[in-house]
Every structure is written in C-alpha cells, then in structure tokens.
PDB file of N, CA and C in Angstrom:
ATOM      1  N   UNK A   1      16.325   2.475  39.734  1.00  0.00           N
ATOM      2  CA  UNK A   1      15.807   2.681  38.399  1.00  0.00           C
ATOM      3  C   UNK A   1      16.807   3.444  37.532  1.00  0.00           C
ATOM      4  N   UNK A   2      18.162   2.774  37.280  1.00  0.00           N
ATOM      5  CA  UNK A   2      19.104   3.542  36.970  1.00  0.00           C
ATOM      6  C   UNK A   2      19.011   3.132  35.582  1.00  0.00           C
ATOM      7  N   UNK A   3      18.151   2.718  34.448  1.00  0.00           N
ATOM      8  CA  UNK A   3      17.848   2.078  33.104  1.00  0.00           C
ATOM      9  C   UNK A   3      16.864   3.137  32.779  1.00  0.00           C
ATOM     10  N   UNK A   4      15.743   3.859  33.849  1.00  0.00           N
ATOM     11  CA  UNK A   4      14.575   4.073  33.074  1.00  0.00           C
ATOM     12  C   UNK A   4      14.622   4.974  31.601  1.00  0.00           C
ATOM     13  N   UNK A   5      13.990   4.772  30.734  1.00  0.00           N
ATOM     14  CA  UNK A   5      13.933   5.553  29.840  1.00  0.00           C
ATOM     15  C   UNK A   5      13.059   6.968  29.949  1.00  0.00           C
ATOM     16  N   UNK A   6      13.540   8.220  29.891  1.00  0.00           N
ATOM     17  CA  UNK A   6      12.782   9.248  29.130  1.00  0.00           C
ATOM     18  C   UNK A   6      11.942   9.364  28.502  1.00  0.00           C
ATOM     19  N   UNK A   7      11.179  10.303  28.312  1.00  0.00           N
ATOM     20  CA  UNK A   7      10.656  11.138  27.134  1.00  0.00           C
ATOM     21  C   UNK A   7      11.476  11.981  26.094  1.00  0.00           C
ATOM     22  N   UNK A   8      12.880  12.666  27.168  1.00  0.00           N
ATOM     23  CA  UNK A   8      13.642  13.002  26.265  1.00  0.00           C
ATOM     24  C   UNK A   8      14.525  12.205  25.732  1.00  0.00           C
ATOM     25  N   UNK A   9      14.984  11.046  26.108  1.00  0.00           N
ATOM     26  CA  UNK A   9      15.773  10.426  25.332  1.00  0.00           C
ATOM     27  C   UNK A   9      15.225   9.471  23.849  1.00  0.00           C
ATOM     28  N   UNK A  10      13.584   9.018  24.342  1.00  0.00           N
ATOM     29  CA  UNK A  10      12.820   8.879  23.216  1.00  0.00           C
ATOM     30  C   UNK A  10      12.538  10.089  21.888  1.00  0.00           C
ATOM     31  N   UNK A  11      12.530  11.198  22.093  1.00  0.00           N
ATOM     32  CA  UNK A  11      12.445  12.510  21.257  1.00  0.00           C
ATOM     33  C   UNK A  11      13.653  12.455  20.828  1.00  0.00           C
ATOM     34  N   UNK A  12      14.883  12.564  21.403  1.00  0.00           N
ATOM     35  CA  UNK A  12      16.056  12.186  21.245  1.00  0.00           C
ATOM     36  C   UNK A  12      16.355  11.053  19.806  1.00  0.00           C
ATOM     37  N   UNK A  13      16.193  10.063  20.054  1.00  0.00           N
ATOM     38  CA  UNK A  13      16.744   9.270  18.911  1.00  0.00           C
ATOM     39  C   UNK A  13      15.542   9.477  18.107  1.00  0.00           C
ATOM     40  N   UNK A  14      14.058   9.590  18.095  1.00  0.00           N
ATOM     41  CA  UNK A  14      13.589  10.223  16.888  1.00  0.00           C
ATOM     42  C   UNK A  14      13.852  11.095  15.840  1.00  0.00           C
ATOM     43  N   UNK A  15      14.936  12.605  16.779  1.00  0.00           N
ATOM     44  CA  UNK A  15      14.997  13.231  15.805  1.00  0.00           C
ATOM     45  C   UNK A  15      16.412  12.569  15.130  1.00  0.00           C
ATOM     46  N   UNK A  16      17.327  11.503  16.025  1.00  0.00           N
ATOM     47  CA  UNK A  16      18.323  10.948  15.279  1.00  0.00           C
ATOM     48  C   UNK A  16      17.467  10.319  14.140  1.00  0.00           C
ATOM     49  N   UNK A  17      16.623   9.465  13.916  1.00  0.00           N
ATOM     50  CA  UNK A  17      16.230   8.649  12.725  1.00  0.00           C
ATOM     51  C   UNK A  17      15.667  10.021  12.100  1.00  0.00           C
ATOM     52  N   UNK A  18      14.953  10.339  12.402  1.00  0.00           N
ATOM     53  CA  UNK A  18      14.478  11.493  10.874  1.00  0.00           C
ATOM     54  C   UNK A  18      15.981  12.302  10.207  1.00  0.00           C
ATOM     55  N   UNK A  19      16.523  12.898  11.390  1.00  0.00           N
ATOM     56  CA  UNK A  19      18.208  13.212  10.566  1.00  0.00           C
ATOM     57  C   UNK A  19      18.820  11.823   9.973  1.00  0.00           C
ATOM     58  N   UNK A  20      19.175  10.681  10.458  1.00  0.00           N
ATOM     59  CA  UNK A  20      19.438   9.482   8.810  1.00  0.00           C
ATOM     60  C   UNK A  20      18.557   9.627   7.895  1.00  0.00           C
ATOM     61  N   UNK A  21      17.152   9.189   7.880  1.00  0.00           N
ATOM     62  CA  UNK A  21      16.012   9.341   7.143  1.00  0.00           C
ATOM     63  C   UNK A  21      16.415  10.137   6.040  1.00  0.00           C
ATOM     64  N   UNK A  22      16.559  11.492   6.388  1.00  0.00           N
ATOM     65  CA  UNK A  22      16.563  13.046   5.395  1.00  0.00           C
ATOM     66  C   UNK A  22      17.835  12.366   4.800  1.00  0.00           C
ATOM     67  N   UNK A  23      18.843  12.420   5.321  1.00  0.00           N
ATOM     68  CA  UNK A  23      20.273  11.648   4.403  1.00  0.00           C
ATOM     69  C   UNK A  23      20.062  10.932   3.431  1.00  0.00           C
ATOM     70  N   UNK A  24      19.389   9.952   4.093  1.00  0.00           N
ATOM     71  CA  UNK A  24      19.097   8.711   2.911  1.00  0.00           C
ATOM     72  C   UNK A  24      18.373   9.489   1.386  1.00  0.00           C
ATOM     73  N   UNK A  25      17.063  10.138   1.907  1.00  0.00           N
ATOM     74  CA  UNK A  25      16.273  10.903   1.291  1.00  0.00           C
ATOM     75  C   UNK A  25      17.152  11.477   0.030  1.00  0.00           C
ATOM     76  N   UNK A  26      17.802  12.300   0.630  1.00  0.00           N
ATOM     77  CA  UNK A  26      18.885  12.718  -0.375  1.00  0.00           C
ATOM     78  C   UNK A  26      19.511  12.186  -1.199  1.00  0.00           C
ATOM     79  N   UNK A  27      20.355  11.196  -0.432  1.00  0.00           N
ATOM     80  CA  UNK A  27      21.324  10.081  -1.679  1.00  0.00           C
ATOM     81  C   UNK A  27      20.316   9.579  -2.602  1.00  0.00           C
ATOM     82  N   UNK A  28      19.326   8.802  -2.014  1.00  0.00           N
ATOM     83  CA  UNK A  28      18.316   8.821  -3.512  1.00  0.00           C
ATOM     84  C   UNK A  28      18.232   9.648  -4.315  1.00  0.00           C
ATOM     85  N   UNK A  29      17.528  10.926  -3.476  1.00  0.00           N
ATOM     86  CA  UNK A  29      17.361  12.098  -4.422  1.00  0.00           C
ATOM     87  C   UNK A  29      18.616  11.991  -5.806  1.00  0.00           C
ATOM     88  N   UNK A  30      19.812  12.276  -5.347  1.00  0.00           N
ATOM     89  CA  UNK A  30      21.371  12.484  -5.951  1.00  0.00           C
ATOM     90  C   UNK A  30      21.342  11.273  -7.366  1.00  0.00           C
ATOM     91  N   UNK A  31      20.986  10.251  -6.492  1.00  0.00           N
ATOM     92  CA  UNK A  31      21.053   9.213  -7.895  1.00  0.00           C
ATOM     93  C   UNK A  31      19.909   9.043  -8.626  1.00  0.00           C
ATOM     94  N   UNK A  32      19.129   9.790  -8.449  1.00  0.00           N
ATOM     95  CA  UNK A  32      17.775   9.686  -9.509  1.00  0.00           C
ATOM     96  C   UNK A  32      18.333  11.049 -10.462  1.00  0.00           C
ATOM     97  N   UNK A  33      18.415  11.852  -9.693  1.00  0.00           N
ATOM     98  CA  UNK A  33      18.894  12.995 -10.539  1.00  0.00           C
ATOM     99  C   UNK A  33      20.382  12.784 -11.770  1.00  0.00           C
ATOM    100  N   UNK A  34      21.211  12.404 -10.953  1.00  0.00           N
ATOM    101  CA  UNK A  34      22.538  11.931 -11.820  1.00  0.00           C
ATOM    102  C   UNK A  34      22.610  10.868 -12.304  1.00  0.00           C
ATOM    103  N   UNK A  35      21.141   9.950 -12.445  1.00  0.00           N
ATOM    104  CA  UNK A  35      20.970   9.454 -13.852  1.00  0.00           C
ATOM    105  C   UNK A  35      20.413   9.568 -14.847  1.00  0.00           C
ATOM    106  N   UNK A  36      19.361  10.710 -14.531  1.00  0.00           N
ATOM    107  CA  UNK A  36      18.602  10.944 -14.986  1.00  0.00           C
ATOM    108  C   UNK A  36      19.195  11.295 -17.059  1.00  0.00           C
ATOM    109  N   UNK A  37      20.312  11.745 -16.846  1.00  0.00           N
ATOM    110  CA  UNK A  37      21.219  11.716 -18.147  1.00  0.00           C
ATOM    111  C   UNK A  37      21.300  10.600 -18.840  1.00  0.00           C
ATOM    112  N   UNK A  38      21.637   9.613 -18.143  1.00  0.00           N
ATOM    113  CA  UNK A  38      21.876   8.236 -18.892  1.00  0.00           C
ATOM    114  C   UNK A  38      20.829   7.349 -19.401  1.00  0.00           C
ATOM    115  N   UNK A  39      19.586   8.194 -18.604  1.00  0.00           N
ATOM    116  CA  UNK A  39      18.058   7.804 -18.975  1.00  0.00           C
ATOM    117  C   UNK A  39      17.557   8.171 -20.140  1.00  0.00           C
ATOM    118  N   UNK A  40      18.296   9.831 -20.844  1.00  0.00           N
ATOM    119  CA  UNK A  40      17.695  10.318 -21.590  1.00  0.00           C
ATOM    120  C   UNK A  40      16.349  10.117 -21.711  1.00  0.00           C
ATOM    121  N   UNK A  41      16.236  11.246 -20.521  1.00  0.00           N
ATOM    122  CA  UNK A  41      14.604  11.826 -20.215  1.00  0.00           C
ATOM    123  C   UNK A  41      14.592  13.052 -20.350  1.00  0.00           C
ATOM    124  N   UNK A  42      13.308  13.840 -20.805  1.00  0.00           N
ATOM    125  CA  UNK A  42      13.861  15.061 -21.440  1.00  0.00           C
ATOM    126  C   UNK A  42      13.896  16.129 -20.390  1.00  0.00           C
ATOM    127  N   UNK A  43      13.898  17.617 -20.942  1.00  0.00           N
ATOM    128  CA  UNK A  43      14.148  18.237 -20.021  1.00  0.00           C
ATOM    129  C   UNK A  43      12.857  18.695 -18.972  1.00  0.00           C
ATOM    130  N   UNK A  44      11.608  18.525 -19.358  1.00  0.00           N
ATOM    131  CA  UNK A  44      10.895  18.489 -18.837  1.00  0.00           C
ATOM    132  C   UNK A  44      10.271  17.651 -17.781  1.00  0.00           C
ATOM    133  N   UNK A  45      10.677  16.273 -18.346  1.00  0.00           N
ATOM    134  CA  UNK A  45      10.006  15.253 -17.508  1.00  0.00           C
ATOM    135  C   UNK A  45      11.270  15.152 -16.171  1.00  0.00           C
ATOM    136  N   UNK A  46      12.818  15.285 -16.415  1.00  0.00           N
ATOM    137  CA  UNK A  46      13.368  15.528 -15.230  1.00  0.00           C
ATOM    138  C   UNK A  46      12.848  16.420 -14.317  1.00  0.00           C
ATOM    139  N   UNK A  47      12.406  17.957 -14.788  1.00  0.00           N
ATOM    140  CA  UNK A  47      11.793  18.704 -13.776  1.00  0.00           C
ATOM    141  C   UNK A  47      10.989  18.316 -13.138  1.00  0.00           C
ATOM    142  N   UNK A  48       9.729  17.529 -14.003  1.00  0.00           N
ATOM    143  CA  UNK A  48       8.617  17.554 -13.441  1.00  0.00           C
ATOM    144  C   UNK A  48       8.980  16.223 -12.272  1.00  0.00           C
ATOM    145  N   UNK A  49       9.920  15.425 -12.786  1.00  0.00           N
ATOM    146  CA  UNK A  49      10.034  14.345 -11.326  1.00  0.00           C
ATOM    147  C   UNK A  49      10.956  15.002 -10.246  1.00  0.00           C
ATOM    148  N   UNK A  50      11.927  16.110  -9.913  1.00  0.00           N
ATOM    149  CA  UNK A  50      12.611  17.169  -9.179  1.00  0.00           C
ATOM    150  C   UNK A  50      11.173  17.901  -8.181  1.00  0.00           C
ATOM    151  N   UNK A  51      10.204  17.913  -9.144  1.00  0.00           N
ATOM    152  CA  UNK A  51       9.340  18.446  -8.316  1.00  0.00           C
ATOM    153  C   UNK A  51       8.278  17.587  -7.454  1.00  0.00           C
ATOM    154  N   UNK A  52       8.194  16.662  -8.172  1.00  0.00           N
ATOM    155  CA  UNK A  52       7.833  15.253  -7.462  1.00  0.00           C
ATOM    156  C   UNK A  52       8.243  14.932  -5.876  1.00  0.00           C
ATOM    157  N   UNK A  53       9.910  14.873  -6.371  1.00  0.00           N
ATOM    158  CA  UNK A  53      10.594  14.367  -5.406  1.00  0.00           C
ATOM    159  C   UNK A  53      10.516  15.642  -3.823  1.00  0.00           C
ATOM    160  N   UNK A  54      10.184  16.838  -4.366  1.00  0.00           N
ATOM    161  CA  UNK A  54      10.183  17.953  -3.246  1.00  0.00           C
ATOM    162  C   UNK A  54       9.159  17.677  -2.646  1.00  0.00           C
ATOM    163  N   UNK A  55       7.673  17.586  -3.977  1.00  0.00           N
ATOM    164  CA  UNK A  55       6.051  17.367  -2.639  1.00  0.00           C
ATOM    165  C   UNK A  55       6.715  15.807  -1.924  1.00  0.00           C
ATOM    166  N   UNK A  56       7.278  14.637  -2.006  1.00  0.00           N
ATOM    167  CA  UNK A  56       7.014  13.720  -1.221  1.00  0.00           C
ATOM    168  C   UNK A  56       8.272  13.992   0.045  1.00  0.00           C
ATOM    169  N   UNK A  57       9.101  15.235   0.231  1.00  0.00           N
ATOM    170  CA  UNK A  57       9.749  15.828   0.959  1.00  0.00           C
ATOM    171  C   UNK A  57       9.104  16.541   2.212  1.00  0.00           C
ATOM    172  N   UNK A  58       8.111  16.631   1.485  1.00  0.00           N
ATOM    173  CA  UNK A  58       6.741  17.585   1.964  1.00  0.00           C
ATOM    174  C   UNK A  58       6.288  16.785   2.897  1.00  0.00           C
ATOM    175  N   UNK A  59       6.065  15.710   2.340  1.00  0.00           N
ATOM    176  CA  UNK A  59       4.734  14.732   3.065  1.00  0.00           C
ATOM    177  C   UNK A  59       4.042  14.534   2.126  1.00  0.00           C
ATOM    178  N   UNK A  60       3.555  15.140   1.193  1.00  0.00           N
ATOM    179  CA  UNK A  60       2.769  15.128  -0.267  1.00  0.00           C
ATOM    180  C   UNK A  60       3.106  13.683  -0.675  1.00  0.00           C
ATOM    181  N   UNK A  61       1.826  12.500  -0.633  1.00  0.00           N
ATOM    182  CA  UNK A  61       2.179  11.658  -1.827  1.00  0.00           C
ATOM    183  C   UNK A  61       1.794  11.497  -3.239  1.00  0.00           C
ATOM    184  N   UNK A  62       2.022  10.755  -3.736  1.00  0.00           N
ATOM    185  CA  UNK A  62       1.891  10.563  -5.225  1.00  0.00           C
ATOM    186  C   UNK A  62       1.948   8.967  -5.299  1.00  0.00           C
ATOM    187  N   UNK A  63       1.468   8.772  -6.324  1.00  0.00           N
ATOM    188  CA  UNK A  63       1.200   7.182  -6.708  1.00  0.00           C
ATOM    189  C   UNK A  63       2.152   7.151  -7.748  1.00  0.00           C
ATOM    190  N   UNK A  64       2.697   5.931  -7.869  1.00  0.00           N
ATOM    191  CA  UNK A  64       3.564   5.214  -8.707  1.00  0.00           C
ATOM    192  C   UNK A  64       3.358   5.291  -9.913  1.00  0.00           C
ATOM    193  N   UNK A  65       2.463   5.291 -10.448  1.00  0.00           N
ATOM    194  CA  UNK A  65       1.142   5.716 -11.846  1.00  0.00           C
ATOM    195  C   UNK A  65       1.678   7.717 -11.769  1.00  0.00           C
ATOM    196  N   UNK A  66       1.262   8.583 -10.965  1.00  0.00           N
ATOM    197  CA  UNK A  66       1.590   9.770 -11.302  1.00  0.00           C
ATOM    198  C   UNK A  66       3.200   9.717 -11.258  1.00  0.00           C
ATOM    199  N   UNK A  67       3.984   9.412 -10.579  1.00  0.00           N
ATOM    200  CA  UNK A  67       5.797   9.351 -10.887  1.00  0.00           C
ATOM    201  C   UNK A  67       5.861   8.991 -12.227  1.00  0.00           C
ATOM    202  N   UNK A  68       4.877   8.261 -12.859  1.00  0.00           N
ATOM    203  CA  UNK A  68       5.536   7.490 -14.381  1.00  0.00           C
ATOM    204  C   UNK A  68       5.059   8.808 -15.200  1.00  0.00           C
ATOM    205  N   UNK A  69       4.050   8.936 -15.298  1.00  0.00           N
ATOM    206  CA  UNK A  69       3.531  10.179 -15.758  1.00  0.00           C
ATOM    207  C   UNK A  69       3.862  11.372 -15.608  1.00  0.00           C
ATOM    208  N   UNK A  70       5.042  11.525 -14.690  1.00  0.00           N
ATOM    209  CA  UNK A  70       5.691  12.605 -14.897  1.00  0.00           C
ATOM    210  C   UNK A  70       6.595  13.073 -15.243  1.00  0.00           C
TER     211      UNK A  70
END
C-alpha cells in the first residue's frame, strides 16, 4: 500500500488551495481597486465596495444587487 493517501496529505493540499484561493482573492481585490479611478466612482462608493470586498473575505455574503448599491 505504497499509494495510500492520508489525512495529512489531504489537509495538506487543502491548505495549498485556500493559500492560491487567498492570492487570487487578492489580484482581484488589486484590480477592482486600481480601477476603480478610471471608473470615476466617488470617494465613497470606492470605500463602501473596499469594505464589501473585506466582509466577503470574511465569509460574509452579499448579493450582486447590494455590490451595485454600494
């Protein structure tokens, strides 16, 4: 049984995909933010989607309808 799989090697590449995951997370994050200029959106509604973007960091969701609205 020189193949079998773990428990730790399953925990193992989980926390590999949540570490890409968070990466990815970010680069979005980066380009919503650094366009947010070229959007001319004001200074408020950038915050209020910065803070958006932290609760769904969270786990917190939001509907597509509250992102527009914010």
């Amino acid at each position: 049984m020189g193949n079998a799989v773990t428990l730790e090697m399953i925990y193992d590449e989980v926390k590999q995909v949540n570490k890409r995951l968070s990466l990815i997370e970010d680069v979005i994050e980066e380009v919503i933010i650094n366009g947010l200029p070229v959007a001319r959106i004001s200074k408020n509604k950038k915050e209020a989607m910065c803070r958006s973007i932290e609760e769904m960091k969270k786990g917190n969701c939001v509907t597509l309808e509250e992102l527009k609205s914010a």
